[in-house]
N, C-alpha and C. Protein backbone atom coordinates (compact mmCIF):
# COMPACT_ATOMS: atom_id res chain seq x y z
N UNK A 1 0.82 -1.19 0.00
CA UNK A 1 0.00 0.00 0.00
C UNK A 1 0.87 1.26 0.00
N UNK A 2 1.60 1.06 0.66
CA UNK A 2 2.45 2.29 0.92
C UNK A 2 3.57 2.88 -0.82
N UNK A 3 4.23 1.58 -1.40
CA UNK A 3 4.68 1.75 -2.56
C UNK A 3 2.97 2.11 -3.65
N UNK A 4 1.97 1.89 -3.54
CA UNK A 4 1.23 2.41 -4.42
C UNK A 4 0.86 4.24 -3.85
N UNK A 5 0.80 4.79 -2.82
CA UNK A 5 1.01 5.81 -2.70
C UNK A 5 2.30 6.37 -3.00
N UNK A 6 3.51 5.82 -2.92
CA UNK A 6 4.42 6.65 -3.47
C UNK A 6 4.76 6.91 -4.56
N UNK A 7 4.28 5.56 -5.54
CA UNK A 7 4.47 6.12 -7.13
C UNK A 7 3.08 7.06 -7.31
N UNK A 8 2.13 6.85 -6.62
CA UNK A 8 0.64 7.74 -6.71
C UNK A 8 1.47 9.52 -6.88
N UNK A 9 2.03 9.80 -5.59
CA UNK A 9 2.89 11.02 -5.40
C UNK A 9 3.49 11.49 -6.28
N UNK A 10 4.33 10.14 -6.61
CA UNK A 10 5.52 10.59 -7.90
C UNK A 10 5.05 11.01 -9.33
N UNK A 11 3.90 10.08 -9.69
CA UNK A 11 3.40 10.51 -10.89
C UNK A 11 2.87 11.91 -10.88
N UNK A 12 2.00 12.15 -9.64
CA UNK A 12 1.25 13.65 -9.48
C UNK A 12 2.42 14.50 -10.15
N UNK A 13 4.06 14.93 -9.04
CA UNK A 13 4.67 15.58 -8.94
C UNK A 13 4.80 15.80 -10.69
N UNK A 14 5.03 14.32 -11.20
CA UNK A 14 6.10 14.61 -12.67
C UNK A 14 5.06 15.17 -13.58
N UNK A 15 3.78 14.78 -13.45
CA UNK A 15 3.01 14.87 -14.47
C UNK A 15 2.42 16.37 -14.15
N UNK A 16 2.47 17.02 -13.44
CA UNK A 16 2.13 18.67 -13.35
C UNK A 16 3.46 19.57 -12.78
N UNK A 17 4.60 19.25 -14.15
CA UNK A 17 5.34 20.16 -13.56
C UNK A 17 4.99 21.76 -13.87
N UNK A 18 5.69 22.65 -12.90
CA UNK A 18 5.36 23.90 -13.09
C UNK A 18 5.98 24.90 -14.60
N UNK A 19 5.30 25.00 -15.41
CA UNK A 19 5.98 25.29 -16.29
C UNK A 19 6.22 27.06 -16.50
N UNK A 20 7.53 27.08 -16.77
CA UNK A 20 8.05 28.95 -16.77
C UNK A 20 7.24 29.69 -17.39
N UNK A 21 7.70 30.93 -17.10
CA UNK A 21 6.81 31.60 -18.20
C UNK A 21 7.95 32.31 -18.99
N UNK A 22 7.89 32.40 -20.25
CA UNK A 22 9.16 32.83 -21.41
C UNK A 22 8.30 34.75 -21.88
N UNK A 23 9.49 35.10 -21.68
CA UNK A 23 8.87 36.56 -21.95
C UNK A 23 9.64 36.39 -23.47
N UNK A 24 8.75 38.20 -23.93
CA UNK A 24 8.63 37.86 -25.50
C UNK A 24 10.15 37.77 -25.77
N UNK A 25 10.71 38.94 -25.33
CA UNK A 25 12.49 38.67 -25.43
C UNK A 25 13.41 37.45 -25.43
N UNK A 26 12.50 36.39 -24.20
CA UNK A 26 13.17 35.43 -23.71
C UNK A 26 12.98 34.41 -25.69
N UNK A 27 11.64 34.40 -26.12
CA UNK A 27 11.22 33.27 -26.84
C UNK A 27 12.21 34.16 -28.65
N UNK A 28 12.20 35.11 -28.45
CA UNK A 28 13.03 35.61 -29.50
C UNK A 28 14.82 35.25 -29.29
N UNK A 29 15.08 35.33 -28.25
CA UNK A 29 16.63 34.88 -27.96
C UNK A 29 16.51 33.42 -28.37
N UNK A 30 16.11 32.71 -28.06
CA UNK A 30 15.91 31.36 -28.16
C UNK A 30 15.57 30.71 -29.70
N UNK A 31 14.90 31.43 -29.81
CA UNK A 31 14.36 31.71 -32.03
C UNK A 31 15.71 31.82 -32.61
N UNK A 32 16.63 32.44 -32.34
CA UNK A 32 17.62 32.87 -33.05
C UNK A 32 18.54 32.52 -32.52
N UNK A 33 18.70 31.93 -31.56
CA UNK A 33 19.76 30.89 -31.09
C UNK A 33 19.37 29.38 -31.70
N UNK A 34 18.39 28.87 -32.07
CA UNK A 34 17.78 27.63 -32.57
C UNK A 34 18.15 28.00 -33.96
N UNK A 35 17.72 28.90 -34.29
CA UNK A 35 18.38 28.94 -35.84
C UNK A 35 20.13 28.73 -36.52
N UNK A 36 20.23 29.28 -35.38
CA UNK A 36 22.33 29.32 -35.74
C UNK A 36 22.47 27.77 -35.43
N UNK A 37 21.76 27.20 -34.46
CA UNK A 37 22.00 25.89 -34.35
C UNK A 37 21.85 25.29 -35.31
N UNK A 38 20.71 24.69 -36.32
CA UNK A 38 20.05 24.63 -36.76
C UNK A 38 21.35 24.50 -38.45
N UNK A 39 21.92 26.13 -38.17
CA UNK A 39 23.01 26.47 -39.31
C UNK A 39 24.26 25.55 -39.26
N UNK A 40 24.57 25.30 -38.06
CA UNK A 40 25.99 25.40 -37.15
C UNK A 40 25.90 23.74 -38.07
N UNK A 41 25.22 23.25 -37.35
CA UNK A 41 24.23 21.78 -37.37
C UNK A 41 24.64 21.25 -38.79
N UNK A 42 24.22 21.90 -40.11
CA UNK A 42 24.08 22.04 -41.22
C UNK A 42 25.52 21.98 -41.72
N UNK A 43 26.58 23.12 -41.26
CA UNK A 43 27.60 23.78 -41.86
C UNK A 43 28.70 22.94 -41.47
N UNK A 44 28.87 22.39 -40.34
CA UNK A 44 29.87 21.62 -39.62
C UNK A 44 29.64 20.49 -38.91
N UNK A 45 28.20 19.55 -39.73
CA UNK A 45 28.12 18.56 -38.65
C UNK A 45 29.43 17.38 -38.57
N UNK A 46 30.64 17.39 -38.67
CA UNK A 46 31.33 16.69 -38.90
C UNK A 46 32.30 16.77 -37.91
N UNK A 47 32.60 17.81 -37.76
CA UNK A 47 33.54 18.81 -37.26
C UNK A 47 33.21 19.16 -35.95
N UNK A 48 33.96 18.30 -34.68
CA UNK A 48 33.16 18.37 -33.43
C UNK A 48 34.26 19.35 -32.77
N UNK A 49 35.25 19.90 -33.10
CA UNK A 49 35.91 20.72 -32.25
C UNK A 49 35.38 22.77 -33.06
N UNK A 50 35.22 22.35 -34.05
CA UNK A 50 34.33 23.66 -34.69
C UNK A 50 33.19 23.59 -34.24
N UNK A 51 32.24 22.84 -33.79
CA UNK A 51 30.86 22.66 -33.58
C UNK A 51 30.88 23.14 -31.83
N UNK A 52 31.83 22.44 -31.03
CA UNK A 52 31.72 22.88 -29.73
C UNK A 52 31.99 24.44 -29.33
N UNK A 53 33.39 25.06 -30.08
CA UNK A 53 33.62 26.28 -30.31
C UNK A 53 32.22 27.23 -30.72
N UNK A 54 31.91 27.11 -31.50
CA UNK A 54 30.83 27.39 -32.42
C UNK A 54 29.69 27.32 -31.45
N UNK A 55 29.10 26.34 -30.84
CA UNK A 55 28.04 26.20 -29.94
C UNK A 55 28.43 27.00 -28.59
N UNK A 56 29.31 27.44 -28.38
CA UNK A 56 29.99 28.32 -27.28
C UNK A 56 29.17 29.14 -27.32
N UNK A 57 29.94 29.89 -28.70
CA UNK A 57 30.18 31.10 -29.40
C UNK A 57 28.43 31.68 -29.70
N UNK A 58 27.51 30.67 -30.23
CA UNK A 58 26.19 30.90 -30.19
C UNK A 58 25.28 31.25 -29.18
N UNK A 59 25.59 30.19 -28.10
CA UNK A 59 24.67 30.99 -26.40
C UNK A 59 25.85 32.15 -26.01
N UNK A 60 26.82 32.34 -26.00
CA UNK A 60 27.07 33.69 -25.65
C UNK A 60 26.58 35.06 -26.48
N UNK A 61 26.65 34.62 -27.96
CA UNK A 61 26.04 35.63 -28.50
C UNK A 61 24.45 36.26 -28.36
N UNK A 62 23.71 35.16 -28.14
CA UNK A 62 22.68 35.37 -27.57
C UNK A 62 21.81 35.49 -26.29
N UNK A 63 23.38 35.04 -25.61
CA UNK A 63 23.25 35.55 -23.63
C UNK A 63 22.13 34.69 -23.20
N UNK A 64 22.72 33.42 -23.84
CA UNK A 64 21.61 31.82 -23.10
C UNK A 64 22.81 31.11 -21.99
N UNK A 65 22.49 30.38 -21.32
CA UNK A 65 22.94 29.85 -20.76
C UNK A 65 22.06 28.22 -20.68
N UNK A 66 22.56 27.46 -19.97
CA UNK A 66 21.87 26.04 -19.99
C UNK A 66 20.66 26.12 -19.24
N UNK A 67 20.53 26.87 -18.47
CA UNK A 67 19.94 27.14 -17.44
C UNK A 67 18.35 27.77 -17.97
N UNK A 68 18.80 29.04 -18.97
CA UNK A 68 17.57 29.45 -19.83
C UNK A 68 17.43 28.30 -21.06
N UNK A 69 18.62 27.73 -21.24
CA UNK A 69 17.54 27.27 -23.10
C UNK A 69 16.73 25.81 -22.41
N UNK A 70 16.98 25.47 -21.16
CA UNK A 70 16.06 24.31 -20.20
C UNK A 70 14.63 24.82 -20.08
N UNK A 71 14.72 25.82 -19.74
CA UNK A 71 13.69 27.32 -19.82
C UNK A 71 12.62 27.24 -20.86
N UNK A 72 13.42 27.85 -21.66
CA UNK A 72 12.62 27.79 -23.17
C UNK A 72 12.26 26.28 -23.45
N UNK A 73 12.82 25.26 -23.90
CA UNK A 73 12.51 23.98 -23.86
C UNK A 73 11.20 23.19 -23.07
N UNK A 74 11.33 23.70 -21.72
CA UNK A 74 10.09 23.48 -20.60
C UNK A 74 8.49 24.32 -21.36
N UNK A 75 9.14 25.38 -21.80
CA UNK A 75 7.95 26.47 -21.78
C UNK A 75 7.04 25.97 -23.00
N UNK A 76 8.18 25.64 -23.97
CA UNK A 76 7.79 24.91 -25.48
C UNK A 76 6.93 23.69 -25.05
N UNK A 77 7.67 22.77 -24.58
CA UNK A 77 7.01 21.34 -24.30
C UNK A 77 5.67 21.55 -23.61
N UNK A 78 5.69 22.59 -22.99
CA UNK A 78 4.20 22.58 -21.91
C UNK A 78 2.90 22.58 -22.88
N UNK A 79 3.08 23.14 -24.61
CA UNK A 79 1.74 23.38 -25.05
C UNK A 79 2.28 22.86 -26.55
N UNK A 80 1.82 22.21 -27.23
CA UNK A 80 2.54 21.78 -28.50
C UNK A 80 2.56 22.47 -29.57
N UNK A 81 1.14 23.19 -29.38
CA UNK A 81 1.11 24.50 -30.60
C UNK A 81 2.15 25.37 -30.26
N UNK A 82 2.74 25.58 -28.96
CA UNK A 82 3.89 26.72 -28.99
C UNK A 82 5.04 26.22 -30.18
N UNK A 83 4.90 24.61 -30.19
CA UNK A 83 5.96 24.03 -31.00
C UNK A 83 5.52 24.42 -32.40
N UNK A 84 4.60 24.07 -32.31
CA UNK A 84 4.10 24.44 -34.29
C UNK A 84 4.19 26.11 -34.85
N UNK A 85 3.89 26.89 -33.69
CA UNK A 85 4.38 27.88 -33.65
C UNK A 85 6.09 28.59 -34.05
N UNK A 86 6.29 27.97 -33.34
CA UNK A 86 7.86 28.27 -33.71
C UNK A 86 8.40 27.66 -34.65
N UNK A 87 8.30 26.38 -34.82
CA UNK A 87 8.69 25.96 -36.15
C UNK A 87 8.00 26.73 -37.46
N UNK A 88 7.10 27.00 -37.41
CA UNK A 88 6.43 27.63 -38.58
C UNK A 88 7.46 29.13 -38.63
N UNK A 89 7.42 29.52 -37.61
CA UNK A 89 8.28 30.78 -37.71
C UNK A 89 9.59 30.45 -37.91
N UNK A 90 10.38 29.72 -38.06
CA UNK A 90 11.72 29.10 -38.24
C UNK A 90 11.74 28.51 -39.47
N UNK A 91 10.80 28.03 -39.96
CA UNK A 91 10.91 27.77 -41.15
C UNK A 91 10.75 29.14 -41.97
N UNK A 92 9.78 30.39 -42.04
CA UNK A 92 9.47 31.52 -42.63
C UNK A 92 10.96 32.54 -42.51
N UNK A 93 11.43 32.04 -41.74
CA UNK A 93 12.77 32.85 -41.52
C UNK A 93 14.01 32.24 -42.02
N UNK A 94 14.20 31.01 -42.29
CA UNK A 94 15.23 30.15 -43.00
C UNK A 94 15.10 30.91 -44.38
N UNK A 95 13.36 31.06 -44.73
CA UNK A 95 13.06 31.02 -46.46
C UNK A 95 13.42 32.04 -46.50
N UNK A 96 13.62 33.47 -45.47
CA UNK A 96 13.92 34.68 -45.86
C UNK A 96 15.46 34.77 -45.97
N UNK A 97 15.90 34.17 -45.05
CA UNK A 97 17.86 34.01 -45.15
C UNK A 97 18.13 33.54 -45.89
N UNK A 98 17.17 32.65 -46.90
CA UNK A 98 17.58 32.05 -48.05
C UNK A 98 17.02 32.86 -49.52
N UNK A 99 16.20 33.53 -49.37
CA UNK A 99 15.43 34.76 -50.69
C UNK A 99 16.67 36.09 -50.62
N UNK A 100 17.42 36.34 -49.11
CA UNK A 100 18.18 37.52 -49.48
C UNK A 100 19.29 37.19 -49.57
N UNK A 101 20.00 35.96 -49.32
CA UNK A 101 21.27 35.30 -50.56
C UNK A 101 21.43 35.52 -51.83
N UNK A 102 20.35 35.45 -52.31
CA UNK A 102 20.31 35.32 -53.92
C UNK A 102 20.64 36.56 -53.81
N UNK A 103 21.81 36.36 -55.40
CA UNK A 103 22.24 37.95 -55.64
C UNK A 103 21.12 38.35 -56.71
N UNK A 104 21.32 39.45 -56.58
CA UNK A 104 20.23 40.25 -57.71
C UNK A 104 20.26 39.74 -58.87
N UNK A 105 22.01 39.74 -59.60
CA UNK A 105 22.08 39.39 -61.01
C UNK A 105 21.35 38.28 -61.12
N UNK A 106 21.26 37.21 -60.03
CA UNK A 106 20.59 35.53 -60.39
C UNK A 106 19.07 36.08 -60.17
N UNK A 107 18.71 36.90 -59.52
CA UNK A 107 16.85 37.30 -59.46
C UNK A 107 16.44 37.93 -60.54
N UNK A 108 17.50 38.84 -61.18
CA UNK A 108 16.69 39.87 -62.60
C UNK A 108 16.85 38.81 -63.57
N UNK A 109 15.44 39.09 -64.68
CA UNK A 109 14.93 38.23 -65.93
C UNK A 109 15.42 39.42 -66.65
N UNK A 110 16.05 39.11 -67.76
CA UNK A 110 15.89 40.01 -68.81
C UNK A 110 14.77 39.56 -70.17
């Protein structure tokens, strides 16, 4: 009896954890830190001493720490549309980093 109250407890605890709240700043740092990943990921997946450098170099630029992108991660997981959300916006923003690559000469038709 006593082990069915304690997994009773345990499940309560895990299954309603308290989830953060991400301010708009917080979910934009995190947008654009997921994206460089995302690049980093892409550009050097081979290359694990450029990739660690590089993954440094990305949460400092964007002033994350492990501590916040656990944060963001928690805040995401709590509602799934936040996920479809952001991916939709991560994808609309890849297509734009990828429309203002193109040089002009390759966009003008004559």
């Amino acid at each position: 009896m006593k082990f069915f109250i304690i997994v009773t407890l345990l499940f309560i605890a895990c299954s309603n954890p308290e989830t953060p709240e991400l301010s708009k700043k917080e979910q934009a740092q995190f947008k654009k830190c997921y994206i460089e990943l995302l690049q980093l990921h892409q550009n050097h997946h081979s290359n694990t001493v450029i990739h660690i450098d590089s993954l440094r170099n990305i949460f400092h630029k964007h002033a994350l720490d492990s501590i916040q992108y656990n944060k963001a991660l928690k805040w995401h997981n709590a509602d799934a549309t936040r996920w479809r959300k952001f991916y939709t916006d991560i994808i609309k923003e890849l297509e734009n980093q990828g429309n203002n690559k193109k040089t002009p000469a390759a966009t003008k038709k004559n």
